[in-house]
N, C-alpha and C. Protein backbone atom coordinates (compact mmCIF):
# COMPACT_ATOMS: atom_id res chain seq x y z
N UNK A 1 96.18 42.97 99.48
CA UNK A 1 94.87 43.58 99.41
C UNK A 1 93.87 42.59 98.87
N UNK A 2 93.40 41.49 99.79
CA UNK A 2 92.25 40.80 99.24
C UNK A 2 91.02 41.38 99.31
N UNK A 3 91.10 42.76 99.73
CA UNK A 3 89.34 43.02 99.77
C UNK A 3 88.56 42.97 98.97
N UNK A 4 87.22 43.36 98.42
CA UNK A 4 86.61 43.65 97.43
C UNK A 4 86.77 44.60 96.39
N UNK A 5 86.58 44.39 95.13
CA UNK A 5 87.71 45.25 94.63
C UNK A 5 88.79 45.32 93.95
N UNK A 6 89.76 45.07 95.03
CA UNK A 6 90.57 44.93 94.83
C UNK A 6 91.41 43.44 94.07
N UNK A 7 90.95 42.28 94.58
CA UNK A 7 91.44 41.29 94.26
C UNK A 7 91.70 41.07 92.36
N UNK A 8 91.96 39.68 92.42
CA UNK A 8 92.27 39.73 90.67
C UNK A 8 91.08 39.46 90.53
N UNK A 9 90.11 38.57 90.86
CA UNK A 9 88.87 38.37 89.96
C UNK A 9 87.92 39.75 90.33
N UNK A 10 87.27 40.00 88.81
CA UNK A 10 86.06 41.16 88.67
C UNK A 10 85.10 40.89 90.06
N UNK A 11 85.06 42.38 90.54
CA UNK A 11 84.04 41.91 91.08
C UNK A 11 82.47 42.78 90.50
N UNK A 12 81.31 42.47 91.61
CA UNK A 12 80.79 43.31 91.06
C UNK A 12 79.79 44.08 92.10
N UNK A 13 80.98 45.20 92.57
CA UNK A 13 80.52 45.75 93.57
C UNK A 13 80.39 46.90 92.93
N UNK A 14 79.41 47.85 93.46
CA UNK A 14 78.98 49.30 93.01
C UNK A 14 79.58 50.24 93.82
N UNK A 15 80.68 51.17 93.75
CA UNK A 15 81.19 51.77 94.74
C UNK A 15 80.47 52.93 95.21
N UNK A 16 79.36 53.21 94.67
CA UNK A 16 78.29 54.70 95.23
C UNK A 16 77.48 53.88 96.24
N UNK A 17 77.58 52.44 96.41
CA UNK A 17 76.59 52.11 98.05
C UNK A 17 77.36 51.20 98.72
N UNK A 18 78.63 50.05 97.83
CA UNK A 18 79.65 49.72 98.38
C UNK A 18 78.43 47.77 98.56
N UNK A 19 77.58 48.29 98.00
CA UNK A 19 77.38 46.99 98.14
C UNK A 19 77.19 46.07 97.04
N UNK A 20 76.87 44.55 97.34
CA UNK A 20 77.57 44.06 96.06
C UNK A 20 76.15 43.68 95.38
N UNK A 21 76.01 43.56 94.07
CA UNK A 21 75.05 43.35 92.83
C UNK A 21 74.10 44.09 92.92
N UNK A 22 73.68 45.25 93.82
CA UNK A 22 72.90 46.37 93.31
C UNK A 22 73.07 47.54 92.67
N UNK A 23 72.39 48.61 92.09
CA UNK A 23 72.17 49.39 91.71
C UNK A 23 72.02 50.56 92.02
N UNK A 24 72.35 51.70 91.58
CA UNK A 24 72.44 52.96 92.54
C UNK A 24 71.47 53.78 93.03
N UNK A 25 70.18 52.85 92.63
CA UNK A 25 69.05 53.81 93.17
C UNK A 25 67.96 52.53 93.86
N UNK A 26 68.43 51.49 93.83
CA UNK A 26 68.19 50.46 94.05
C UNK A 26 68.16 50.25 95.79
N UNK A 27 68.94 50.87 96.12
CA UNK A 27 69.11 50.06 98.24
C UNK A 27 69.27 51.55 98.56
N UNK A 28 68.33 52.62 98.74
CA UNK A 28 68.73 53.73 99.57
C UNK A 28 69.01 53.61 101.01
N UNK A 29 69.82 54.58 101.28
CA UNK A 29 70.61 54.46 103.06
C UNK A 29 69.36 53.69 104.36
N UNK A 30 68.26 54.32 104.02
CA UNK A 30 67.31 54.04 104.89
C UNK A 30 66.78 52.37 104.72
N UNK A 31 67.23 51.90 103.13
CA UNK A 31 66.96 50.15 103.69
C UNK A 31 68.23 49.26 103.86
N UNK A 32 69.09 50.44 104.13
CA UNK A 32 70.93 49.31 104.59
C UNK A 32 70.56 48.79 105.47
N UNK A 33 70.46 47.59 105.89
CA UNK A 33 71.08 47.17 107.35
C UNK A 33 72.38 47.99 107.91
N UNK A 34 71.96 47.69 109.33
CA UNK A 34 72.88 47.85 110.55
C UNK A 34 74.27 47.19 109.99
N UNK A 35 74.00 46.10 109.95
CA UNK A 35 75.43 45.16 109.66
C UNK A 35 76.12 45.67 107.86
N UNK A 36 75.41 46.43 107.15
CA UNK A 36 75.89 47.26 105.93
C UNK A 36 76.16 47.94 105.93
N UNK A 37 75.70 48.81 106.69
CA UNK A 37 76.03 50.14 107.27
C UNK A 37 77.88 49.98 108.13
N UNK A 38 77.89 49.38 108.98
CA UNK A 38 79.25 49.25 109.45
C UNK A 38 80.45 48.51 108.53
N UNK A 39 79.62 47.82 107.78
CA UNK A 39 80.89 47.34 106.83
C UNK A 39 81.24 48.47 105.66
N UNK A 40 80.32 49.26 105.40
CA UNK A 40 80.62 50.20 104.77
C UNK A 40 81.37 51.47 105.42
N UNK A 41 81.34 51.74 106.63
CA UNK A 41 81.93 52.72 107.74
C UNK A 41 83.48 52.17 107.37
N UNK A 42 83.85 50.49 108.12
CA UNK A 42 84.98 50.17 107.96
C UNK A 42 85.37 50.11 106.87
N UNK A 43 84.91 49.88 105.59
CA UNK A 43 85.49 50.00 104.15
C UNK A 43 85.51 51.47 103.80
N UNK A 44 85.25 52.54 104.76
CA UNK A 44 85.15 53.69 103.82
C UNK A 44 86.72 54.37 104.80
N UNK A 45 86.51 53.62 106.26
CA UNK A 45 87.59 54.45 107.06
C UNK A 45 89.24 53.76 106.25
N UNK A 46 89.06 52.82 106.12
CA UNK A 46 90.07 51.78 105.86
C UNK A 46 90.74 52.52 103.93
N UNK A 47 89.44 53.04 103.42
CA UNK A 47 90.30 53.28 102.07
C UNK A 47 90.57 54.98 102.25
N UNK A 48 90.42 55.85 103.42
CA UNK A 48 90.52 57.04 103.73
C UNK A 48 91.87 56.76 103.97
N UNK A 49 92.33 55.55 104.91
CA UNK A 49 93.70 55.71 105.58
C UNK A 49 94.25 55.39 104.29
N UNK A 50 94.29 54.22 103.58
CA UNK A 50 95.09 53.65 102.00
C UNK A 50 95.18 55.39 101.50
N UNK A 51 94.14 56.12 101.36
CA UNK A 51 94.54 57.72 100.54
C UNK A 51 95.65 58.54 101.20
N UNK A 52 95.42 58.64 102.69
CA UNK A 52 95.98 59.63 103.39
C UNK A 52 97.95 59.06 103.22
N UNK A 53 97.85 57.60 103.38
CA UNK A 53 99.25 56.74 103.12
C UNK A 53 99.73 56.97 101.98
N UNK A 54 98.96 56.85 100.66
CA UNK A 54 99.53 57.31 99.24
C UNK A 54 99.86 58.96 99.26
N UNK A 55 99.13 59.81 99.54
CA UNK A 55 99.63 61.01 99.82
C UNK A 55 101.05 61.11 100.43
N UNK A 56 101.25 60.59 101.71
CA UNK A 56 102.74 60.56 102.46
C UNK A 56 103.68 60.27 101.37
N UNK A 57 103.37 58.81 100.92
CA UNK A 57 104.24 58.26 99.93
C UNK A 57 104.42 58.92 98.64
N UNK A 58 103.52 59.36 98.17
CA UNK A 58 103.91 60.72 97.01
C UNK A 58 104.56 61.71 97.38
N UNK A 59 104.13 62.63 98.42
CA UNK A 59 105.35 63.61 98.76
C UNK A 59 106.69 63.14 98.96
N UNK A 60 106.77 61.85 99.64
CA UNK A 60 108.11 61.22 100.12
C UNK A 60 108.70 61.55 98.65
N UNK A 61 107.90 60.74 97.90
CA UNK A 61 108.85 60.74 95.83
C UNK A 61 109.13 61.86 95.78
N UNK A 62 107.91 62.83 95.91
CA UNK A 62 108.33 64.07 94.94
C UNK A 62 109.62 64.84 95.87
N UNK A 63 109.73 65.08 97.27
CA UNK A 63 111.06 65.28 97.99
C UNK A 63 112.14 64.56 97.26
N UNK A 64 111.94 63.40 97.34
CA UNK A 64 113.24 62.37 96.74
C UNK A 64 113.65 63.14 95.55
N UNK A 65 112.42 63.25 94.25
CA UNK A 65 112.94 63.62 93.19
C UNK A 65 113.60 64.75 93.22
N UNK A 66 112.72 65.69 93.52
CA UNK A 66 113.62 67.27 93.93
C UNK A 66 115.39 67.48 94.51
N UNK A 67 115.15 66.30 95.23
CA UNK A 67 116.58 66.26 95.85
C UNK A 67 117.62 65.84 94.75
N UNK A 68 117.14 64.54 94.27
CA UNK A 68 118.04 64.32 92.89
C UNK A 68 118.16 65.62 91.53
N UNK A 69 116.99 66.07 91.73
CA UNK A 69 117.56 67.37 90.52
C UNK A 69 118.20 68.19 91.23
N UNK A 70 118.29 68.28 92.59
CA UNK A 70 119.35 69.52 92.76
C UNK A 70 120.39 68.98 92.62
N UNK A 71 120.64 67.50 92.89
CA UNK A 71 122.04 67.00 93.17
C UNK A 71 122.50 67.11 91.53
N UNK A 72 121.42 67.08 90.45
CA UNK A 72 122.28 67.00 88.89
C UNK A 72 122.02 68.34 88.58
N UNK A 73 122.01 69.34 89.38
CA UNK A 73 121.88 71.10 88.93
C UNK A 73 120.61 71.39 88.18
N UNK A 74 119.78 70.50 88.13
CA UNK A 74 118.63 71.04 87.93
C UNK A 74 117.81 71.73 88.57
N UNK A 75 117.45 73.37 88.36
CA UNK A 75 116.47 74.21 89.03
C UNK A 75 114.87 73.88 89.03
N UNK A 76 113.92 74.19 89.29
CA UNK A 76 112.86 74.02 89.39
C UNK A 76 112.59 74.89 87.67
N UNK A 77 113.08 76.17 87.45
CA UNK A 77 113.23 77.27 86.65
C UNK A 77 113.54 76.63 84.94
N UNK A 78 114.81 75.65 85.46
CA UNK A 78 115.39 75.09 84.31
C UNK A 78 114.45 73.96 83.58
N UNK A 79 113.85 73.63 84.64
CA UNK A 79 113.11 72.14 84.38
C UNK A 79 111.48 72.73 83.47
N UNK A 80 111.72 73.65 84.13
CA UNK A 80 109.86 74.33 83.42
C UNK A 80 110.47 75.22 82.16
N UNK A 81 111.68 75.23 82.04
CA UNK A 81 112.11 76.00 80.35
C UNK A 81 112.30 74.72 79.48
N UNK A 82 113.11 73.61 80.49
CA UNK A 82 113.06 72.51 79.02
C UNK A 82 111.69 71.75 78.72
N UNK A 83 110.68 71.75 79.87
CA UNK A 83 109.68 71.47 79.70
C UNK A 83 109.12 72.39 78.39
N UNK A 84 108.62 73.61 78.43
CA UNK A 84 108.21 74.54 77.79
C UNK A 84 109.23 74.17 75.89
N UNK A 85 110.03 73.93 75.64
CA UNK A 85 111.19 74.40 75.06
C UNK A 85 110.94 72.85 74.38
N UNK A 86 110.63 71.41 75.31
CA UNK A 86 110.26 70.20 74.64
C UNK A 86 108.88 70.27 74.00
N UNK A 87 107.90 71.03 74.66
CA UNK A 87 106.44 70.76 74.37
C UNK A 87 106.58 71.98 72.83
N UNK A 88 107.20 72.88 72.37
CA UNK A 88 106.96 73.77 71.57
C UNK A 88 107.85 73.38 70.73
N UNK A 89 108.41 72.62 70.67
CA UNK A 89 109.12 71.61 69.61
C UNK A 89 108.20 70.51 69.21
N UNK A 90 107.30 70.01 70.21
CA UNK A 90 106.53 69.10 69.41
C UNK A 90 105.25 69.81 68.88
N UNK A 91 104.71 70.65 69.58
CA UNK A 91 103.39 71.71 68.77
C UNK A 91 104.43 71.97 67.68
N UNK A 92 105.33 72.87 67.07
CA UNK A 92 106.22 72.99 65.97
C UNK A 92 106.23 71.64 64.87
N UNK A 93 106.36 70.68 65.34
CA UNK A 93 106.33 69.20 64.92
C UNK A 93 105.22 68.65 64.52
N UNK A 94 103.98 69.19 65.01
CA UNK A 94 102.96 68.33 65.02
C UNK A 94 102.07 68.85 63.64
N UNK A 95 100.99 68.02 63.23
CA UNK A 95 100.36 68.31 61.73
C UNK A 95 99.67 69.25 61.98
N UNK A 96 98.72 69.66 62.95
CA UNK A 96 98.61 70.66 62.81
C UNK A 96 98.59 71.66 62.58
N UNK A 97 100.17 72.69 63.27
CA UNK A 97 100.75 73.60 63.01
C UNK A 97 101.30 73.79 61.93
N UNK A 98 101.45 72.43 61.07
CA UNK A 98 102.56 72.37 59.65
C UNK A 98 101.21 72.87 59.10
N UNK A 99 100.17 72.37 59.23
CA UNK A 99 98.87 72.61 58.24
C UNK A 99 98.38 74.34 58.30
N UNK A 100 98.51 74.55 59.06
CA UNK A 100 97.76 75.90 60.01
C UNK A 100 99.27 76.80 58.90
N UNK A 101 100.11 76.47 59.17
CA UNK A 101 101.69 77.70 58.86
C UNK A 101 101.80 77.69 57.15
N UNK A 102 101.08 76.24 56.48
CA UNK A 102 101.44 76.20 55.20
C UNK A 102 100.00 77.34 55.09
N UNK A 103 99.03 77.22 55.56
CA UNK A 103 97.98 77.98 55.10
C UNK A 103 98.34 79.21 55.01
N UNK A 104 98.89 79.73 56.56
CA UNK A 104 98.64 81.08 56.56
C UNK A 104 99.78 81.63 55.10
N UNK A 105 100.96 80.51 55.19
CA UNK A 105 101.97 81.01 54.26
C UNK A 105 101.50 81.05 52.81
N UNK A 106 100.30 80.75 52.49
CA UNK A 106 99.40 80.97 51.24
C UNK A 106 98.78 81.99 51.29
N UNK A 107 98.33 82.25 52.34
CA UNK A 107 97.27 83.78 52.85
C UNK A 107 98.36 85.03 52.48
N UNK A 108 99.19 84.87 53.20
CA UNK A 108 100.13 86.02 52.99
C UNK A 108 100.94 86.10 51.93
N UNK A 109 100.89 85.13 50.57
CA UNK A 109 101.06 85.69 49.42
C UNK A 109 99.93 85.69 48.40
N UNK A 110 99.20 85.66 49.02
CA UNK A 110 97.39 86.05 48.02
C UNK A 110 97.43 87.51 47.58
N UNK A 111 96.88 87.75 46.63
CA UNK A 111 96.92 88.93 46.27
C UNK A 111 95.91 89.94 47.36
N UNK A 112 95.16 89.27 47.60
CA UNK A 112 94.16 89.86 48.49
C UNK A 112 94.68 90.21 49.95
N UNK A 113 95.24 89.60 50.29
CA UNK A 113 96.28 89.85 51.96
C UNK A 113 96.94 91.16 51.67
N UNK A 114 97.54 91.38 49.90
CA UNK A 114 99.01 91.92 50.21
C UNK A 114 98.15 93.46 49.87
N UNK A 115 97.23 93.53 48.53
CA UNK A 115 96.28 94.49 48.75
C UNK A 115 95.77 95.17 50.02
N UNK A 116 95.11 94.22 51.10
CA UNK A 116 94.78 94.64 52.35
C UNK A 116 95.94 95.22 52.93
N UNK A 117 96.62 94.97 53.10
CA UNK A 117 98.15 95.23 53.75
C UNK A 117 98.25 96.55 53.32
N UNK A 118 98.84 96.75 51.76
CA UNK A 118 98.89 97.89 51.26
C UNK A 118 98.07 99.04 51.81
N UNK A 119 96.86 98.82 51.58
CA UNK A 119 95.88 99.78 52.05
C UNK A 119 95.65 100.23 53.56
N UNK A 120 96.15 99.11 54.13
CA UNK A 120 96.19 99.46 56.09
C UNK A 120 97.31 100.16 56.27
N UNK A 121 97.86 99.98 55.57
CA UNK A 121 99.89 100.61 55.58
C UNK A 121 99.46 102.17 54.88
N UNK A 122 98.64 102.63 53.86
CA UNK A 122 98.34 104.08 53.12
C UNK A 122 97.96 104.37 54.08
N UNK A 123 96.52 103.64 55.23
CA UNK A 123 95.45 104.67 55.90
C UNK A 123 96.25 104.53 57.12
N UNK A 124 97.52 103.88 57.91
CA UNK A 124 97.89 104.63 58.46
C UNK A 124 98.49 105.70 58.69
N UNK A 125 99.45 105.59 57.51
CA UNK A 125 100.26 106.84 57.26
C UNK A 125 99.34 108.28 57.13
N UNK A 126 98.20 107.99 56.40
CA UNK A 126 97.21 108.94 56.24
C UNK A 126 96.76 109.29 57.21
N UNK A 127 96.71 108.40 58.46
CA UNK A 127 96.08 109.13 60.29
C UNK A 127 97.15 109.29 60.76
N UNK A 128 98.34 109.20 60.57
CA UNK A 128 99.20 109.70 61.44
C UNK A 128 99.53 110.95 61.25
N UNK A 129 99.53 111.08 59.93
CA UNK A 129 100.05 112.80 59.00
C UNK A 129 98.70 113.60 59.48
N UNK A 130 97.35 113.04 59.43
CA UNK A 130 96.21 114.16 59.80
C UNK A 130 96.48 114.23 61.06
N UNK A 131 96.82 113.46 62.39
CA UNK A 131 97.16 113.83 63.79
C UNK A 131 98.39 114.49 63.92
N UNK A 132 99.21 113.97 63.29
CA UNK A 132 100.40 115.16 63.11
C UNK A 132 99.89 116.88 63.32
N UNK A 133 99.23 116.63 62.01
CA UNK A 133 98.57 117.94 61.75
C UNK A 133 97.64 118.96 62.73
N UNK A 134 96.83 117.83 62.93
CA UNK A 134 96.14 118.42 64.31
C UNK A 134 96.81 118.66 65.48
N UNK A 135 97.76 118.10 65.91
CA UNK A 135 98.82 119.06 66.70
C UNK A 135 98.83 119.78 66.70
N UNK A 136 99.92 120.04 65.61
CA UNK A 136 100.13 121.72 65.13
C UNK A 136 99.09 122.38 65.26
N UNK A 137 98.36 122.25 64.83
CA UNK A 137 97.12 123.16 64.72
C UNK A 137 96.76 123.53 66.39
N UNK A 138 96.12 122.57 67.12
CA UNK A 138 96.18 122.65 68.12
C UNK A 138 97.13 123.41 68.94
N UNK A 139 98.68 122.87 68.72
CA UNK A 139 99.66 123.96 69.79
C UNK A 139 99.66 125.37 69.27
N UNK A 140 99.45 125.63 68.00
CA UNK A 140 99.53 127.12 67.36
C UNK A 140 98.21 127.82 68.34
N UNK A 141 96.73 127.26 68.25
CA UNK A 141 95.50 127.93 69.06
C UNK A 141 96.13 127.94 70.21
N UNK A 142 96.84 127.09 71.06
CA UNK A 142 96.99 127.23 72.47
C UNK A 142 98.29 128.28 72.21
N UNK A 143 98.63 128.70 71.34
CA UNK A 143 100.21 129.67 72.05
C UNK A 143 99.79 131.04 71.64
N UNK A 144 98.20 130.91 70.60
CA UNK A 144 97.80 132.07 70.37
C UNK A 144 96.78 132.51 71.75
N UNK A 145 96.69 131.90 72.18
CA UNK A 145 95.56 131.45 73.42
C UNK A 145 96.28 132.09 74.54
N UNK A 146 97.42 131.82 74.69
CA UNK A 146 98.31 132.39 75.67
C UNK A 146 98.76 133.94 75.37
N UNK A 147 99.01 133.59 74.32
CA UNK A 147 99.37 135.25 73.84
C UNK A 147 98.41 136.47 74.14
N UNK A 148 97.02 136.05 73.92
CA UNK A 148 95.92 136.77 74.42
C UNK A 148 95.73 136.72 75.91
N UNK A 149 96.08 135.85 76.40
CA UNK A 149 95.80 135.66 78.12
C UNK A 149 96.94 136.48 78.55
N UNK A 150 98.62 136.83 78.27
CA UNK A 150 98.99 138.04 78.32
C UNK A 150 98.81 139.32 78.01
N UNK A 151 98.55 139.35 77.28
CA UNK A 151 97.96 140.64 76.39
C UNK A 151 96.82 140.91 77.19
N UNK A 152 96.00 140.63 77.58
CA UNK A 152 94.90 140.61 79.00
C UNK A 152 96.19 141.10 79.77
N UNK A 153 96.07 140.15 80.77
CA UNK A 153 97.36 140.64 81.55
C UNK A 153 97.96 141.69 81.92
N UNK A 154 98.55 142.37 80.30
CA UNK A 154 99.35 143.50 80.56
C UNK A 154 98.99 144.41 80.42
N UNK A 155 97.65 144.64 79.76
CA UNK A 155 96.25 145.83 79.96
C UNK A 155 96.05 145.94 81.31
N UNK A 156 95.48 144.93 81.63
CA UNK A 156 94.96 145.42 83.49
C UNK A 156 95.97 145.91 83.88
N UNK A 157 97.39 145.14 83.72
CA UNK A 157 98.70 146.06 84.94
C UNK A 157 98.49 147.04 84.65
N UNK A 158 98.87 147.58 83.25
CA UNK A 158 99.05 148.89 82.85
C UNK A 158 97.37 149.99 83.35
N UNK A 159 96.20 149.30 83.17
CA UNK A 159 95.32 150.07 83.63
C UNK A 159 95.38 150.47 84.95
N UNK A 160 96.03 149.26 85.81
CA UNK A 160 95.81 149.52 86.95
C UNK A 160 96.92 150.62 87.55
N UNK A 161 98.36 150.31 86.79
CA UNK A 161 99.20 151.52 86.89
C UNK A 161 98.98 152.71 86.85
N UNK A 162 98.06 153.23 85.57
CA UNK A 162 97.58 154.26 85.37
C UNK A 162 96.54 154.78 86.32
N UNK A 163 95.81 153.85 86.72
CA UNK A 163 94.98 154.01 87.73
C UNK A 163 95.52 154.65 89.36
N UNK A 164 96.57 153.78 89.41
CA UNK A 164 97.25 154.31 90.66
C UNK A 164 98.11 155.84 89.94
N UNK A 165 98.69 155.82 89.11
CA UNK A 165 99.17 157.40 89.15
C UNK A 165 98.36 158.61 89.13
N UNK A 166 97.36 157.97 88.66
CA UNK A 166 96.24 158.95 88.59
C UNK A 166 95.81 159.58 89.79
N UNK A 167 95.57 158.27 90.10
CA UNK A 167 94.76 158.45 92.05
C UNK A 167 96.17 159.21 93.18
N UNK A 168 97.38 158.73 92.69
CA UNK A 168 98.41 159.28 93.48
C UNK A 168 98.36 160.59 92.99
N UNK A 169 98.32 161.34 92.21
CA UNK A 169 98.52 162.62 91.81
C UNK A 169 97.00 163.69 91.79
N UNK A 170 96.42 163.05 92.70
CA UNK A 170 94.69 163.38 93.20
C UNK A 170 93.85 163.68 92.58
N UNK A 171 94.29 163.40 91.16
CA UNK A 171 93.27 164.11 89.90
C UNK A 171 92.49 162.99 89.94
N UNK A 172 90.98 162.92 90.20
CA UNK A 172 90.12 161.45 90.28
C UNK A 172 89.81 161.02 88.85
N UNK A 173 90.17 159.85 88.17
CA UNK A 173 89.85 159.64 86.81
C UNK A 173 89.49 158.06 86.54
N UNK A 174 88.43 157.77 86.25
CA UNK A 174 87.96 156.70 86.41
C UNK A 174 88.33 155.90 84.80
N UNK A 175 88.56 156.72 83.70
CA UNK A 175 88.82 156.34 82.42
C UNK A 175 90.35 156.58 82.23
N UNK A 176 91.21 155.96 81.58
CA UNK A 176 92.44 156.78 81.36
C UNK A 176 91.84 157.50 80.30
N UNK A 177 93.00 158.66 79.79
CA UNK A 177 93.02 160.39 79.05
C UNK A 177 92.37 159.38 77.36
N UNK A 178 92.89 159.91 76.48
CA UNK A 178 92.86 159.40 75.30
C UNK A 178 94.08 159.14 74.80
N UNK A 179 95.33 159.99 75.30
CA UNK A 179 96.52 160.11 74.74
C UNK A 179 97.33 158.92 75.49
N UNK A 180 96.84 158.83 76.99
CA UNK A 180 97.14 157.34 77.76
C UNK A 180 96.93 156.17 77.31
N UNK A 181 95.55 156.43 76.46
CA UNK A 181 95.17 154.87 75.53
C UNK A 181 96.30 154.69 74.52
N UNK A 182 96.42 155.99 73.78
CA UNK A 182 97.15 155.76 72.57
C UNK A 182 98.63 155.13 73.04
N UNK A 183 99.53 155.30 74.10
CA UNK A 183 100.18 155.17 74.45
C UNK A 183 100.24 153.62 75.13
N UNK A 184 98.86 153.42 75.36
CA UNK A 184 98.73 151.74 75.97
C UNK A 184 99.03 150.54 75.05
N UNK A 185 98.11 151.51 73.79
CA UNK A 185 97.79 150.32 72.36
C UNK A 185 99.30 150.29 71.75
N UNK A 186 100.29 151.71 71.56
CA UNK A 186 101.13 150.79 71.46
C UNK A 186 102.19 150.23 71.93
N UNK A 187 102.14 150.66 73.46
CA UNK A 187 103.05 149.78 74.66
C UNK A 187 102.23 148.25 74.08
N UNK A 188 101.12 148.20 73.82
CA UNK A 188 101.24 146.59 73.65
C UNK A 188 101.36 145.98 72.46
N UNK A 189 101.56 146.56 71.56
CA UNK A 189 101.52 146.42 69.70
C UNK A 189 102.75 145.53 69.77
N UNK A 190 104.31 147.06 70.51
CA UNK A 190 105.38 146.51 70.86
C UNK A 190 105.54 145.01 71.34
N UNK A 191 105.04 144.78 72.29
CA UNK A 191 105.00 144.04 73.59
C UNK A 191 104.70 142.69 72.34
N UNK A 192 103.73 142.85 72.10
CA UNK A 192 103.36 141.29 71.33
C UNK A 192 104.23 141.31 70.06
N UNK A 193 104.97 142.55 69.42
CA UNK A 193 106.10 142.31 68.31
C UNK A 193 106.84 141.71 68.48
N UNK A 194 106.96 141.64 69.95
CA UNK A 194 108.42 140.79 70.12
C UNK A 194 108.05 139.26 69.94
């Protein structure tokens, strides 16, 4: 590769116009020559192919390599756990984390941490026992809630029973008797004793 560039001695070409000892705002496209213009075409096609060739030749490696870790039982799986498993041994290792772990391991015997602690540890126990509570409370209204939505329920049947014996036996009665009520209130007194 003797081109420009490339060789051992510095050169001092600008690679944003490709030409040599100017500046990048210095030779815009419109004062290249013809004959700059094509040497820059062929220097730009010529280092497209050098990229597109290193690409081939990198995949070629990385195939190669792959092939050799399967041949020594290395998974793709295994290789990203010892990866993972080397790098968290050196974060573990590094001053940082020693600095960061001695701190916190001061924080968490401060009196002030263990206070806080204490007190987050009372006020949960303290919201869990008041939601506890509110449960209960809650399922007791809903089963008393239900209890009344039967108790509904078994009034209308029964009204409506009465209603039909009434109407079956042609006496027209739009109220039940009084002695029918008494007999309703405590068909249902029963009914909810149980």
């Amino acid at each position: 590769m003797n081109r420009q560039g490339f060789g051992g001695a510095p050169s001092s070409i600008n690679f944003s116009t490709g030409i040599t000892g100017t500046a990048i705002n210095e030779c815009p496209p419109s004062d290249l020559t013809e004959e700059d213009l094509d040497s820059l075409r062929v220097e730009l096609s010529k280092t497209e192919d050098e990229i597109q060739t290193l690409r081939q030749v990198l995949l070629a490696k990385e195939k190669y390599a792959a092939d050799i870790r399967r041949q020594l039982g290395m998974s793709p799986l295994s290789n990203i756990k010892q990866n993972l498993s080397k790098g968290w041994q050196e974060v573990q290792t590094s001053a940082p984390y020693l600095t960061a772990s001695a701190t916190l391991e001061d924080i968490s015997h401060s009196t002030v941490y263990v206070r806080t602690r204490e007190s987050l540890s009372q006020a949960g126990q303290v919201t869990s026992s008041a939601l506890s509570t509110m449960g209960v409370v809650i399922t007791r209204r809903l089963a008393e809630m239900r209890r009344w939505c039967d108790v509904i329920c078994v009034s209308v049947f029964i009204f409506m029973l009465q209603t039909q014996q009434s109407s079956a036996s042609s006496k027209p009665t739009t109220h039940p008797e009084p002695h029918q009520t008494l007999r309703l209130s405590s068909l249902l007194r029963t009914w909810l004793a149980m």
